[in-house]
PDB file of N, CA and C in Angstrom:
ATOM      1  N   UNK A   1     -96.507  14.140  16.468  1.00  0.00           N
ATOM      2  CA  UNK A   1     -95.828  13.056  15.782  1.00  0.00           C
ATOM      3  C   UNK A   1     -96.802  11.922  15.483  1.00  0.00           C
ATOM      4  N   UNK A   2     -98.039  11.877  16.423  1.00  0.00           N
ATOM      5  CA  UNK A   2     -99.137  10.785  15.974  1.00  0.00           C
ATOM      6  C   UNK A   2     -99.710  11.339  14.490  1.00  0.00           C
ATOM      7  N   UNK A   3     -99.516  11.967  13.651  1.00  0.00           N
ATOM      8  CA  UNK A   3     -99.985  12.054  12.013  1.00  0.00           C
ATOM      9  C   UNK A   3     -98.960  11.833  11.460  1.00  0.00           C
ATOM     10  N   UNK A   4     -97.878  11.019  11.617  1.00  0.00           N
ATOM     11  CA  UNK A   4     -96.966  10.555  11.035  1.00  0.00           C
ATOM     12  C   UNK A   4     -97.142   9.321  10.399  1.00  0.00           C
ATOM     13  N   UNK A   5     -97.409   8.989   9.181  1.00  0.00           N
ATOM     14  CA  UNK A   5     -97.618   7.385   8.552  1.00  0.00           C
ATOM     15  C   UNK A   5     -96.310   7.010   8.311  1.00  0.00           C
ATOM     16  N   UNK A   6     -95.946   6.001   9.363  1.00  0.00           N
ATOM     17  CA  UNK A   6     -94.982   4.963   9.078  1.00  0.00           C
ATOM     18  C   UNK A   6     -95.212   4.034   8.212  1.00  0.00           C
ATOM     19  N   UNK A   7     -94.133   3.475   7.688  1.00  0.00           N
ATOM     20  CA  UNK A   7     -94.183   2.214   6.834  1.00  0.00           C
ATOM     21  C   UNK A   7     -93.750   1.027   7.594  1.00  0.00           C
ATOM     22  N   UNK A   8     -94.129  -0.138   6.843  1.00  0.00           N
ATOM     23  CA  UNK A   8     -93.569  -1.117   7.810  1.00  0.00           C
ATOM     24  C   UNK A   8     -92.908  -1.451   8.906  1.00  0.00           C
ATOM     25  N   UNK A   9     -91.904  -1.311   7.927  1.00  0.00           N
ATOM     26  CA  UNK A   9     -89.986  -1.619   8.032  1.00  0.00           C
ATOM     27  C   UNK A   9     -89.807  -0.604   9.302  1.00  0.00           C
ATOM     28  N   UNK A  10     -90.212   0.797   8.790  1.00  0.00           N
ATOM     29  CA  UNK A  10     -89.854   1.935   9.833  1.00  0.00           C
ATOM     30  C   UNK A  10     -90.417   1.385  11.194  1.00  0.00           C
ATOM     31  N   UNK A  11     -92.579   1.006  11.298  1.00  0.00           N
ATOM     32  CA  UNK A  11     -92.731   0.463  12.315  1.00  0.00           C
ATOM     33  C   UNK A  11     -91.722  -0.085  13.298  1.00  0.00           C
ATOM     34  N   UNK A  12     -91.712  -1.294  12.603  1.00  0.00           N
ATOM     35  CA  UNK A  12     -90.507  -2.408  12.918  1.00  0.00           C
ATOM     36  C   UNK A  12     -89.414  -1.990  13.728  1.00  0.00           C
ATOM     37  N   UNK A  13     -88.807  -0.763  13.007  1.00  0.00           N
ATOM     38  CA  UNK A  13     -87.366  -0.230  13.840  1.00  0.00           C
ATOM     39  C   UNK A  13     -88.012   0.769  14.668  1.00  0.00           C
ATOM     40  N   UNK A  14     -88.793   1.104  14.693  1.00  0.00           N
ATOM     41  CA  UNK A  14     -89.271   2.412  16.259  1.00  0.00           C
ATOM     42  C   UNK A  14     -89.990   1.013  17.342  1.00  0.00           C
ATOM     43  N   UNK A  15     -90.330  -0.263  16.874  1.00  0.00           N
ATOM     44  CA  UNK A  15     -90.707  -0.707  18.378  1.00  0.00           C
ATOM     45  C   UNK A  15     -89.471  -1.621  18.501  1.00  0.00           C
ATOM     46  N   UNK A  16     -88.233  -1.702  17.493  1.00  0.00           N
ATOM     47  CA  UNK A  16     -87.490  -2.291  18.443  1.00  0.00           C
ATOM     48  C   UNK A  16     -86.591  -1.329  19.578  1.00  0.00           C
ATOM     49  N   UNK A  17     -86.335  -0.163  18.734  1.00  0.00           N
ATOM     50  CA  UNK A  17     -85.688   1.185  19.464  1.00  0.00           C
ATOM     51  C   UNK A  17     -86.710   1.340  20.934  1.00  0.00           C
ATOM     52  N   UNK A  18     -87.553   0.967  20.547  1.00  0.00           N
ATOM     53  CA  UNK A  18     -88.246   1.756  21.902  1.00  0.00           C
ATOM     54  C   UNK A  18     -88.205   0.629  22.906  1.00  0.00           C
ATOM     55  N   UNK A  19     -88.186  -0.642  22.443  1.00  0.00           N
ATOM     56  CA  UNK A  19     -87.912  -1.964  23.281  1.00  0.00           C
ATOM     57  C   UNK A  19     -86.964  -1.774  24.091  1.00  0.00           C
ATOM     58  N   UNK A  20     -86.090  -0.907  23.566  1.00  0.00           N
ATOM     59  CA  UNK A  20     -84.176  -0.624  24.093  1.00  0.00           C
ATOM     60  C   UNK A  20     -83.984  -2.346  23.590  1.00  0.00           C
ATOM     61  N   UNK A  21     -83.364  -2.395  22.427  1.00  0.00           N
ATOM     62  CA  UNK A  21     -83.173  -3.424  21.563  1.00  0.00           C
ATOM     63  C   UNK A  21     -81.935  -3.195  21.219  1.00  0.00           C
ATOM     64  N   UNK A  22     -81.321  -2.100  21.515  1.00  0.00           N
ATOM     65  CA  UNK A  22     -81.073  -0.800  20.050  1.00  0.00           C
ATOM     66  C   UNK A  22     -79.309  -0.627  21.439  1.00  0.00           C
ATOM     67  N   UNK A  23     -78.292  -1.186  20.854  1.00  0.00           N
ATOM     68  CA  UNK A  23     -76.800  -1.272  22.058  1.00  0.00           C
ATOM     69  C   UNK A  23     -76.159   0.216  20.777  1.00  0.00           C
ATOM     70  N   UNK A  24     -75.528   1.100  21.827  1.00  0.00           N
ATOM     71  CA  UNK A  24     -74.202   1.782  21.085  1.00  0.00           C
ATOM     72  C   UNK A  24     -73.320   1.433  20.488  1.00  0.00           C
ATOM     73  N   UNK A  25     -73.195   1.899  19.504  1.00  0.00           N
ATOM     74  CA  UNK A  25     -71.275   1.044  18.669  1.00  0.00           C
ATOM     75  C   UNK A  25     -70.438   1.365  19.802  1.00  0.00           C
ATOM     76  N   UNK A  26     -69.423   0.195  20.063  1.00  0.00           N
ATOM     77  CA  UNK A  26     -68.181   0.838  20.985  1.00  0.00           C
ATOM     78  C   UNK A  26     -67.086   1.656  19.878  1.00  0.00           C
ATOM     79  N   UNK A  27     -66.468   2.510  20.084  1.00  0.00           N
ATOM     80  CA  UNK A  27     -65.337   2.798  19.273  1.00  0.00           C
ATOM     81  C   UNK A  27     -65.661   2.955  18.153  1.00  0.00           C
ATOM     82  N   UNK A  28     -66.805   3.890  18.227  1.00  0.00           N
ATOM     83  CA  UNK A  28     -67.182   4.158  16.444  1.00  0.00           C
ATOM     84  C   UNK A  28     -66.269   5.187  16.150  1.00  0.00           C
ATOM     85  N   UNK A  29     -65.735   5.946  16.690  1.00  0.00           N
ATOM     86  CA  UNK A  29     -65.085   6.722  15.824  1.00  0.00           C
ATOM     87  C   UNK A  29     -63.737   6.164  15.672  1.00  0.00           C
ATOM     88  N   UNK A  30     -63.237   5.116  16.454  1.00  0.00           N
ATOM     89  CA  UNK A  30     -62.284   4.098  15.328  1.00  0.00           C
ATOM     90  C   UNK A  30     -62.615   3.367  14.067  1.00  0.00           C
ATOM     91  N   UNK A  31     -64.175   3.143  13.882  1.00  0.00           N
ATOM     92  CA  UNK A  31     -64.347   2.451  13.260  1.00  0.00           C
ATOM     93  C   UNK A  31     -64.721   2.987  11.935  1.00  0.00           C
ATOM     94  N   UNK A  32     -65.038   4.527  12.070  1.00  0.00           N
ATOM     95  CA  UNK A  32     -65.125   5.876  11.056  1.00  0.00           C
ATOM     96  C   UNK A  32     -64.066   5.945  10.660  1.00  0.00           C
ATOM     97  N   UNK A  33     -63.009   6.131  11.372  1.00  0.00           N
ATOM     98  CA  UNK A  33     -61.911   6.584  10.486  1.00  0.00           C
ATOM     99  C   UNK A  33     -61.175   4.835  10.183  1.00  0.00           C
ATOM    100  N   UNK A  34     -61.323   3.796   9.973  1.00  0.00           N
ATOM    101  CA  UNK A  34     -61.061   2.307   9.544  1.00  0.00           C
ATOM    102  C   UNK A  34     -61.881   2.261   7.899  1.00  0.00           C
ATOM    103  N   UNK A  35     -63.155   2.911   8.100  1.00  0.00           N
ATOM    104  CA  UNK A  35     -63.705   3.430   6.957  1.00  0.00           C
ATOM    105  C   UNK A  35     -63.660   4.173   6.231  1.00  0.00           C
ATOM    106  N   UNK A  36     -63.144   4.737   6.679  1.00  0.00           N
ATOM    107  CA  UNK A  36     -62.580   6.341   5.588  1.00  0.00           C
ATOM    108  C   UNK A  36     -61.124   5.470   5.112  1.00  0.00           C
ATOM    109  N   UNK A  37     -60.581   5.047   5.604  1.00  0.00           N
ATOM    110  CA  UNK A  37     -59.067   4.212   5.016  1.00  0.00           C
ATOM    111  C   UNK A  37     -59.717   3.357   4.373  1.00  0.00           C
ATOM    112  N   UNK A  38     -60.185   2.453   4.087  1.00  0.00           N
ATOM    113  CA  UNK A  38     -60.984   1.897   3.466  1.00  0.00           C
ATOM    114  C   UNK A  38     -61.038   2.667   2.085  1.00  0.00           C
ATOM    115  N   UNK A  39     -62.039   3.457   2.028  1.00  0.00           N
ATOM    116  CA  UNK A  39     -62.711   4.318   0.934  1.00  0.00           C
ATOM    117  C   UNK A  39     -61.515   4.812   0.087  1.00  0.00           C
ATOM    118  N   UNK A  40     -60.435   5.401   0.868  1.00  0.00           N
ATOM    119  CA  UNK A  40     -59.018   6.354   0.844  1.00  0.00           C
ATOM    120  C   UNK A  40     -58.843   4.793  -0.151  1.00  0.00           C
ATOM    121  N   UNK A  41     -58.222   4.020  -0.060  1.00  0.00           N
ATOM    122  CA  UNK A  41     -57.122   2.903  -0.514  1.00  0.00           C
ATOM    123  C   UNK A  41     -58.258   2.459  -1.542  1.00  0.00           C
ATOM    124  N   UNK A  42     -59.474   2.314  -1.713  1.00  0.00           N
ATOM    125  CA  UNK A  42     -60.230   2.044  -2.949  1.00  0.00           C
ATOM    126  C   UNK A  42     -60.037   3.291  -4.176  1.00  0.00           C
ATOM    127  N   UNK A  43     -60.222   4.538  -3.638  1.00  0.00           N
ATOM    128  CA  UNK A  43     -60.599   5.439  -4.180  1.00  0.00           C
ATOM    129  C   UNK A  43     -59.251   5.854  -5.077  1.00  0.00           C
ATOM    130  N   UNK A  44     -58.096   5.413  -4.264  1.00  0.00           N
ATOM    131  CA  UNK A  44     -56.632   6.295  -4.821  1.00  0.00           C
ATOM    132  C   UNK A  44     -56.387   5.698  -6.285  1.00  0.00           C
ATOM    133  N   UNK A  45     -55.970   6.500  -6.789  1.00  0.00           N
ATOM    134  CA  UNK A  45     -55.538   6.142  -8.726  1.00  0.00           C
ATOM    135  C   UNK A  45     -53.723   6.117  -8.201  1.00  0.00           C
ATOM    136  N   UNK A  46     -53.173   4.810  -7.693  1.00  0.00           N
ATOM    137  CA  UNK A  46     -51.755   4.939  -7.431  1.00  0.00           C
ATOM    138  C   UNK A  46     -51.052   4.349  -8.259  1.00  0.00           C
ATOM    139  N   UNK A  47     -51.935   3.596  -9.724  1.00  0.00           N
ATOM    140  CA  UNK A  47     -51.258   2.689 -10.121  1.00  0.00           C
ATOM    141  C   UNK A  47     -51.702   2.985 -11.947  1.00  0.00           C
ATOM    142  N   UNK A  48     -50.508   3.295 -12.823  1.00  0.00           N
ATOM    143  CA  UNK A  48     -50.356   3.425 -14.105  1.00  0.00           C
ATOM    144  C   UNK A  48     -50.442   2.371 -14.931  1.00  0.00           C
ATOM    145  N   UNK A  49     -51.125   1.965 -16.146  1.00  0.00           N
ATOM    146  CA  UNK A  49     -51.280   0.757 -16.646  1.00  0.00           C
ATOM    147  C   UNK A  49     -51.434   1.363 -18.191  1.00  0.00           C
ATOM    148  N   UNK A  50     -50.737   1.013 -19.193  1.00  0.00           N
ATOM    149  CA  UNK A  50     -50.929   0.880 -20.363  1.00  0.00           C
ATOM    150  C   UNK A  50     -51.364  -0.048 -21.119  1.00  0.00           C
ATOM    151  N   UNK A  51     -52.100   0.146 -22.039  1.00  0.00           N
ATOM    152  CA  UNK A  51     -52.642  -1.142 -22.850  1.00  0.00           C
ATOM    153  C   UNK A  51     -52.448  -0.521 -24.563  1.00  0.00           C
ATOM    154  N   UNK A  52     -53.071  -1.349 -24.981  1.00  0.00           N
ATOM    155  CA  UNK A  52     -53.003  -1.037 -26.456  1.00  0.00           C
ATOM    156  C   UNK A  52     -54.424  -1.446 -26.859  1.00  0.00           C
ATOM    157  N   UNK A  53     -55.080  -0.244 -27.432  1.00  0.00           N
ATOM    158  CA  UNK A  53     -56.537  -0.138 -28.152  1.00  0.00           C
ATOM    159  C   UNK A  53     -56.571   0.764 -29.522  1.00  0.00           C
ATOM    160  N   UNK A  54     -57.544  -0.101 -30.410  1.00  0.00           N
ATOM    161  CA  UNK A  54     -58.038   0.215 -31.593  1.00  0.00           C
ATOM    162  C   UNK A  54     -58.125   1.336 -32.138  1.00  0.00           C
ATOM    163  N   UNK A  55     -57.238   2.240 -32.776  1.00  0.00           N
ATOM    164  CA  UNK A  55     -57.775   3.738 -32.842  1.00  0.00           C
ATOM    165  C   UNK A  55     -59.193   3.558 -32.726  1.00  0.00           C
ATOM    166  N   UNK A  56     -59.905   2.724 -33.220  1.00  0.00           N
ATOM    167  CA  UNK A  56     -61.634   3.222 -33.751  1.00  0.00           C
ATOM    168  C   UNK A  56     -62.253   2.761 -32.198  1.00  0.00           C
ATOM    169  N   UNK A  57     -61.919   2.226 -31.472  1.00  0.00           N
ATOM    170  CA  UNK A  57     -62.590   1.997 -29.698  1.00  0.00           C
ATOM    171  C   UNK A  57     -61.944   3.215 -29.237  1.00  0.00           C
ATOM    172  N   UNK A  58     -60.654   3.904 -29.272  1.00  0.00           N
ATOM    173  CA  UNK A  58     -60.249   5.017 -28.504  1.00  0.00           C
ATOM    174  C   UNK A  58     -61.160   6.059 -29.074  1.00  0.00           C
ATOM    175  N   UNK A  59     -61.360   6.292 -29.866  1.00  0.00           N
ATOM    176  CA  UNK A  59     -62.567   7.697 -30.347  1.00  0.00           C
ATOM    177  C   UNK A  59     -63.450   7.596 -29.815  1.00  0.00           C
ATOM    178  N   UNK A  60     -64.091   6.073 -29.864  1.00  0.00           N
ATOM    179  CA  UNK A  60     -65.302   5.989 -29.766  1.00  0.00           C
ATOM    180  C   UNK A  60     -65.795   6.202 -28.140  1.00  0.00           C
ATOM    181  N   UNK A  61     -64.474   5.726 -27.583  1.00  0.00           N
ATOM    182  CA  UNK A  61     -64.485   6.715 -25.865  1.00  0.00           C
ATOM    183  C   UNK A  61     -64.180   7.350 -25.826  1.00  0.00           C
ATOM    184  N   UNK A  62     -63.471   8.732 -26.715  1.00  0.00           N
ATOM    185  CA  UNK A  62     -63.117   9.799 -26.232  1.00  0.00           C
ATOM    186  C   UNK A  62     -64.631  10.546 -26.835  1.00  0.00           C
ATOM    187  N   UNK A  63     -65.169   9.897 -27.568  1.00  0.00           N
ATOM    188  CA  UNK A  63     -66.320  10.761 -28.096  1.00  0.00           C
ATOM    189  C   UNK A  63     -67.778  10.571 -26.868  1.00  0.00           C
ATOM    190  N   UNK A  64     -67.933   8.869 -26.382  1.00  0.00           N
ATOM    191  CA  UNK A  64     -68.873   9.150 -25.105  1.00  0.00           C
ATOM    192  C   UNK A  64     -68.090   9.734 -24.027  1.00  0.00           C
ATOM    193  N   UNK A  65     -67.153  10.218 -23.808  1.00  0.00           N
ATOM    194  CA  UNK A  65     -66.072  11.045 -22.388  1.00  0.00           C
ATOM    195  C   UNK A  65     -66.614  12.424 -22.497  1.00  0.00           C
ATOM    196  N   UNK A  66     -66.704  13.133 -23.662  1.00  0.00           N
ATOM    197  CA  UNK A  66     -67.023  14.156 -24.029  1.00  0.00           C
ATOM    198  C   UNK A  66     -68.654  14.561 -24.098  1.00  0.00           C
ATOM    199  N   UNK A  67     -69.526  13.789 -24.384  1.00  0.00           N
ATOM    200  CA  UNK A  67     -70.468  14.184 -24.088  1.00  0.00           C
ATOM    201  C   UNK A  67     -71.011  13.407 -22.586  1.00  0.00           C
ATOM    202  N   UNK A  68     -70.214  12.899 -21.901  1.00  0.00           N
ATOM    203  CA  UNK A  68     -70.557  12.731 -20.513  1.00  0.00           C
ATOM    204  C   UNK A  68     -69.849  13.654 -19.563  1.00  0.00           C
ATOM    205  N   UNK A  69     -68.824  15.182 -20.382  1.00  0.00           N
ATOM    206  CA  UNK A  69     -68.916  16.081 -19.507  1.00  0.00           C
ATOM    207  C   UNK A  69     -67.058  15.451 -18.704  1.00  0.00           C
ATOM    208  N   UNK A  70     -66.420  14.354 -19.280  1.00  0.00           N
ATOM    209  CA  UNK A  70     -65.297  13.638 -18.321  1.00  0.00           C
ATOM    210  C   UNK A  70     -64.147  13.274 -19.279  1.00  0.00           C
ATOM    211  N   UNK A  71     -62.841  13.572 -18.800  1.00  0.00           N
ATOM    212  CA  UNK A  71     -61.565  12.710 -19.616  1.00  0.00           C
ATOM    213  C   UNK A  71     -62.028  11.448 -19.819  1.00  0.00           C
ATOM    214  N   UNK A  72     -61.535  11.224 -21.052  1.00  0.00           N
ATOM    215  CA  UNK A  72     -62.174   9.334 -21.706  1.00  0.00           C
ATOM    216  C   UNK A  72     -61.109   8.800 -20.704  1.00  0.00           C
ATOM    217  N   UNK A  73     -59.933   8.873 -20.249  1.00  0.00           N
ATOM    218  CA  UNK A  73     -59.042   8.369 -19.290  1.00  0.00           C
ATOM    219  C   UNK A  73     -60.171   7.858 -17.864  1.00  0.00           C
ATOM    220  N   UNK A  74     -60.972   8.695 -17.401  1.00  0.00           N
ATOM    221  CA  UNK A  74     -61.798   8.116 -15.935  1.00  0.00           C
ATOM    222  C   UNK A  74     -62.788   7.779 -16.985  1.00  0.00           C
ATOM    223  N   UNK A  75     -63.258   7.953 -18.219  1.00  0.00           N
ATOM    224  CA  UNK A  75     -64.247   7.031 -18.122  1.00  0.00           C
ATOM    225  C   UNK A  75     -63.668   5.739 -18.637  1.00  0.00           C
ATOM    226  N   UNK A  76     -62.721   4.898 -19.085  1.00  0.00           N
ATOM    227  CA  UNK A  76     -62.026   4.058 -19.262  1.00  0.00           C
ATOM    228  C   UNK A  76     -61.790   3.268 -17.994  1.00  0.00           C
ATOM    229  N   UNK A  77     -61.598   4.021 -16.920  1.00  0.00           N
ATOM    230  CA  UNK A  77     -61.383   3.750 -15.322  1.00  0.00           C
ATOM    231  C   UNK A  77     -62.455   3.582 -14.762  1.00  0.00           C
ATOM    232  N   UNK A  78     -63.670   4.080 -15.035  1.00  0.00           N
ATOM    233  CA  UNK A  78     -64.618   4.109 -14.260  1.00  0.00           C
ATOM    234  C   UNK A  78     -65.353   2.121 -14.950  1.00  0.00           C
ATOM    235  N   UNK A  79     -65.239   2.353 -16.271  1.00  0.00           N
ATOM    236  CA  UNK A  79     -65.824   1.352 -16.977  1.00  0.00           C
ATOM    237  C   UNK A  79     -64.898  -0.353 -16.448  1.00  0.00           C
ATOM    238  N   UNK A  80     -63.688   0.018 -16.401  1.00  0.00           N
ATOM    239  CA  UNK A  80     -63.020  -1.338 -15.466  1.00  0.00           C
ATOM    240  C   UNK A  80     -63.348  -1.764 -14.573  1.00  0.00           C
ATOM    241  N   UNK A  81     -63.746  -0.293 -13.645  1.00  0.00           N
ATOM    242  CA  UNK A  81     -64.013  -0.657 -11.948  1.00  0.00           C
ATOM    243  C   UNK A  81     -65.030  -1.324 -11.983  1.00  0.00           C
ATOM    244  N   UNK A  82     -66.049  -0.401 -12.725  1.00  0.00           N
ATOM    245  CA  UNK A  82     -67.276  -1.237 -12.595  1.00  0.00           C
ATOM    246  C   UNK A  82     -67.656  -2.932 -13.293  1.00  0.00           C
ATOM    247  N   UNK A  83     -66.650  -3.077 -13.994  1.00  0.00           N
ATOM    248  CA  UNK A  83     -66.286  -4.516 -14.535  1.00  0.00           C
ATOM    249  C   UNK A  83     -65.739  -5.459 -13.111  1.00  0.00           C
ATOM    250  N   UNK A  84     -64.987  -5.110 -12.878  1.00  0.00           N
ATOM    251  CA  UNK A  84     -64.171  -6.019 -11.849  1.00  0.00           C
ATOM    252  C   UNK A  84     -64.867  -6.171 -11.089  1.00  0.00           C
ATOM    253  N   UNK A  85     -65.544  -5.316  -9.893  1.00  0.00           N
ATOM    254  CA  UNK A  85     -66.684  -4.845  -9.519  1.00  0.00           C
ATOM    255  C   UNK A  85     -68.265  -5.999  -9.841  1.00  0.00           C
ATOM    256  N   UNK A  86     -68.197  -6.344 -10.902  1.00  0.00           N
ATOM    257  CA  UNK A  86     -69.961  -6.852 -10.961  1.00  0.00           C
ATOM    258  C   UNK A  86     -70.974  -6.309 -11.567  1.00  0.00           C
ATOM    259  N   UNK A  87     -70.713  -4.938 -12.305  1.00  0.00           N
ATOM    260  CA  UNK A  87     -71.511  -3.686 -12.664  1.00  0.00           C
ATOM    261  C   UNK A  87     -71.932  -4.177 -13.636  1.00  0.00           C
ATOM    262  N   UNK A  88     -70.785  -4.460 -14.865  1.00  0.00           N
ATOM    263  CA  UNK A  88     -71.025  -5.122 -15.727  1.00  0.00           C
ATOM    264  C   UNK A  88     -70.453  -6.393 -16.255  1.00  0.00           C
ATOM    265  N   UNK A  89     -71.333  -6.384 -17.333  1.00  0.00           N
ATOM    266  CA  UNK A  89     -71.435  -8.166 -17.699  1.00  0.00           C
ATOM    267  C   UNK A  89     -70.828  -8.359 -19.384  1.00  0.00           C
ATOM    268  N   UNK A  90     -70.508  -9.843 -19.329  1.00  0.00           N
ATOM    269  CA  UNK A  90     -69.803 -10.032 -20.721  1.00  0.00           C
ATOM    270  C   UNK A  90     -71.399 -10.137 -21.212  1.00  0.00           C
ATOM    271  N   UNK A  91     -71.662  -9.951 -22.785  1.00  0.00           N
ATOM    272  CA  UNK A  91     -72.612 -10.430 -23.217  1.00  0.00           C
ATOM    273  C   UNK A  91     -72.495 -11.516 -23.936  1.00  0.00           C
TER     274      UNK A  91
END
């Protein structure tokens, strides 16, 4: 393991681990499945919303949906999330 080139950062975390720096999570596997509910309640599509768009913007996503391989419906969904989200920006 001595021909191993660490990087910094890594340094850093093997001499604090080896310090015994380094405490167990209590109740991680409460805290796994607190995270998976989490993920579960982000992830679920539970909620139907209609709008009204441009025939010429609806093509124009059903035509990038299609060559990204996806229903223009998730990519319509995907493009909100990532709006609300921070992903993207007004210009």
């Amino acid at each position: 393991m001595s021909d191993l080139k660490l990087q910094q950062d890594e340094l850093e975390l093997l001499a604090s681990y080896e310090a015994e720096e380094w405490k167990s999570a209590k109740s991680l596997s409460e805290r796994k499945e607190q995270y998976r509910a989490y993920a579960r309640a982000t992830l679920r599509k539970d909620k139907r919303v209609n709008i009204r768009i441009s025939e010429k913007d609806l093509l124009a996503l059903q035509k990038r949906a299609v060559r990204q391989g996806i229903p223009y419906q998730t990519l319509i969904s995907s493009v909100l999330h990532k709006y609300v989200n921070g992903g993207l920006t007004e210009k």
